[in-house]
Protein backbone atom coordinates (compact mmCIF):
# COMPACT_ATOMS: atom_id res chain seq x y z
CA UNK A 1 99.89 114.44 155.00
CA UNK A 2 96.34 115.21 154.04
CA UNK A 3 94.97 114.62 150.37
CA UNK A 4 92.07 116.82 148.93
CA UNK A 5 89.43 115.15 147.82
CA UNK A 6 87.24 116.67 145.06
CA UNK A 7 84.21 116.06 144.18
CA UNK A 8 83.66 118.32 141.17
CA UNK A 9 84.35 117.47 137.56
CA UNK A 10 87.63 117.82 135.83
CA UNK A 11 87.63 121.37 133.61
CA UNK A 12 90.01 120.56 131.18
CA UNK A 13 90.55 117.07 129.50
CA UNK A 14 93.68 116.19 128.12
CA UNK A 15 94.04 115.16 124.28
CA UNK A 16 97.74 113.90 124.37
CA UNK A 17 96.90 110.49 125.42
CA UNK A 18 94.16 110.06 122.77
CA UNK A 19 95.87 111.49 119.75
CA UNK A 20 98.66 109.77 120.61
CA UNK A 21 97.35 106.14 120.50
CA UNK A 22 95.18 107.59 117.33
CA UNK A 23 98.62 108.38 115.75
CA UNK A 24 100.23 105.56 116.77
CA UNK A 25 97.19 103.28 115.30
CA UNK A 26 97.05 105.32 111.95
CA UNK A 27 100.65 104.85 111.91
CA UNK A 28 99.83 100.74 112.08
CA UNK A 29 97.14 100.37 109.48
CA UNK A 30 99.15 102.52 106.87
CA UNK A 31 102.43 100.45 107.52
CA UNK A 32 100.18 96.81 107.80
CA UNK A 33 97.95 97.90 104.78
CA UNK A 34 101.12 97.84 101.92
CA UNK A 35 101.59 94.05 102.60
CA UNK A 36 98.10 92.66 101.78
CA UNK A 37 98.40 91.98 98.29
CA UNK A 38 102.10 90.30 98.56
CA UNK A 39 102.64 86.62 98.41
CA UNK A 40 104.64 84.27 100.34
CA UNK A 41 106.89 83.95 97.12
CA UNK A 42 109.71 86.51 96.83
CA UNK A 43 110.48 88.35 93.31
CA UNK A 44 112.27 91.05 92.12
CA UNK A 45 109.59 93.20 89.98
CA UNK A 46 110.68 95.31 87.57
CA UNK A 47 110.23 98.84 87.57
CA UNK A 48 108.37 101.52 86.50
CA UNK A 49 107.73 105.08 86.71
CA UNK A 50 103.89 105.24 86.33
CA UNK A 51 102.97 102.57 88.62
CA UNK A 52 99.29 102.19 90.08
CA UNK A 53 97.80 100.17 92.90
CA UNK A 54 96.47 97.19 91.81
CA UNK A 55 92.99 95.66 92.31
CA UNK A 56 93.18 93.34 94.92
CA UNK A 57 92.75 89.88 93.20
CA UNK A 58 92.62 85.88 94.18
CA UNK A 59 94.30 85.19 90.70
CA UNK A 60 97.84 85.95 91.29
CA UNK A 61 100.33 83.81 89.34
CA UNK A 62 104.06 84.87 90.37
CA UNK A 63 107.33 83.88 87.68
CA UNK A 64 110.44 82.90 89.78
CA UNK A 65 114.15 83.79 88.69
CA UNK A 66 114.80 79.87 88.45
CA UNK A 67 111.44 79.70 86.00
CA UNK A 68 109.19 78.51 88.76
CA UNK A 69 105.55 78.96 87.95
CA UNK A 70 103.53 79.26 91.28
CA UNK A 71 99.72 80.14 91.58
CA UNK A 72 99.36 81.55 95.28
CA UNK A 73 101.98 79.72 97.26
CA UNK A 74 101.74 76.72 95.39
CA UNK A 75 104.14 76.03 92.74
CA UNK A 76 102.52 74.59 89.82
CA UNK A 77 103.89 73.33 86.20
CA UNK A 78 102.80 74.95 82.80
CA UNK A 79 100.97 72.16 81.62
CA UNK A 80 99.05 72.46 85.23
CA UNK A 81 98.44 76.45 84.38
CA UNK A 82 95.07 76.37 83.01
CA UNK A 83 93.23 73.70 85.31
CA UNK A 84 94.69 75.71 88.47
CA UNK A 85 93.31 78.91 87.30
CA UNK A 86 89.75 77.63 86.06
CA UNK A 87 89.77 76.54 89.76
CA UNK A 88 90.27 79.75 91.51
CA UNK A 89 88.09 81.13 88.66
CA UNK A 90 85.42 79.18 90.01
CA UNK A 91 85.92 79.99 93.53
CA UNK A 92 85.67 83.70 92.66
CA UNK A 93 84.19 86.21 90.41
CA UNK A 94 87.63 87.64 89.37
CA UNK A 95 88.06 87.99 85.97
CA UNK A 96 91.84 89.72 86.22
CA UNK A 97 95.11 87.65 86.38
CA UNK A 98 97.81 89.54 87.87
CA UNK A 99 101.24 88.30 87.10
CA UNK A 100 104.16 88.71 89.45
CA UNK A 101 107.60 88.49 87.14
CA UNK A 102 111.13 88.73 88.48
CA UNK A 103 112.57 91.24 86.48
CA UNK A 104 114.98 88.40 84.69
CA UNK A 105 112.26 86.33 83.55
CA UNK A 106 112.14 85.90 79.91
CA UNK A 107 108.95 87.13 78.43
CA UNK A 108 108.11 83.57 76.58
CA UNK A 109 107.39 82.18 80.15
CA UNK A 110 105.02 85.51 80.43
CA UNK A 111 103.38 84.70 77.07
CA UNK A 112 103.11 80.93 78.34
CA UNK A 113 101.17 81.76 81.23
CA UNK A 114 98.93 84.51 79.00
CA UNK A 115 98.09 81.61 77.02
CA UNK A 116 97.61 79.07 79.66
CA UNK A 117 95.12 81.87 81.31
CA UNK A 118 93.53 82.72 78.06
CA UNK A 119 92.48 78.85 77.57
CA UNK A 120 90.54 79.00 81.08
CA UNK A 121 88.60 82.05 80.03
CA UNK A 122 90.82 84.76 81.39
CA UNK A 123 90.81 87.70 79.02
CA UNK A 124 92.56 90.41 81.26
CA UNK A 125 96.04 90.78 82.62
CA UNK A 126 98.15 92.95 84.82
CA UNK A 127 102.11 93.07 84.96
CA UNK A 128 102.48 94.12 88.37
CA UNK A 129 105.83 96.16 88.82
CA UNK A 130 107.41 98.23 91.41
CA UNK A 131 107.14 101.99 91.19
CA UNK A 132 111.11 103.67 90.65
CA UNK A 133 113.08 105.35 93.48
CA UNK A 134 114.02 109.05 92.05
């Protein structure tokens, strides 16, 4: 059995391979890229029909079911609130506290933590919520 050896240049290169890891990478970063904002603390958001992305943010307070208050993953009390904010304040230039509600929480722990964020200088607020299956 006798090979051929060739010393000229392939004519045609083949695409497949490369659009298919290019796909497969796309595929990754758009799958990956939903899960950056989330917290280690799960909640049931409520929903709405004219949800929008929301800014990325270091000030993320998130309202448990039970009436857990936790800033990050660290579960804090109300009284705690503002002095845990000013903090990450500090750290960061954000001036935008997202809250993170389970859909059952009453809205007097929401007020609560409006006012515990207002008295550490925080002036803006976003509900986040989950956008509605049709």
């Amino acid at each position: 059995m006798k090979f051929q050896i060739s010393r000229e240049p392939l004519s045609i290169f083949s695409f497949s391979s490369l659009t298919d890891i290019v796909l497969l990478l796309v595929i990754f970063f758009l799958l990956t890229s939903q899960f950056v904002i989330q917290t280690g603390v799960k909640v049931k958001l409520p929903g709405s029909k004219t949800n929008e992305q929301a800014v990325p943010s270091r000030l993320i307070v998130t309202l448990t079911a039970g009436g857990g208050v936790y800033v990050g993953n660290e579960e804090v009390g109300l009284d705690e609130l503002p002095a845990k904010i000013s903090i990450l304040r500090g750290a960061g230039a954000d001036d935008n506290l997202i809250i993170r509600a389970d859909r059952i929480v009453a809205v007097e722990l929401v007020i609560k933590v409006i006012d515990a964020a207002r008295a550490s200088g925080i002036d803006k607020f976003t509900i986040e919520t989950e956008k509605e299956k049709l």
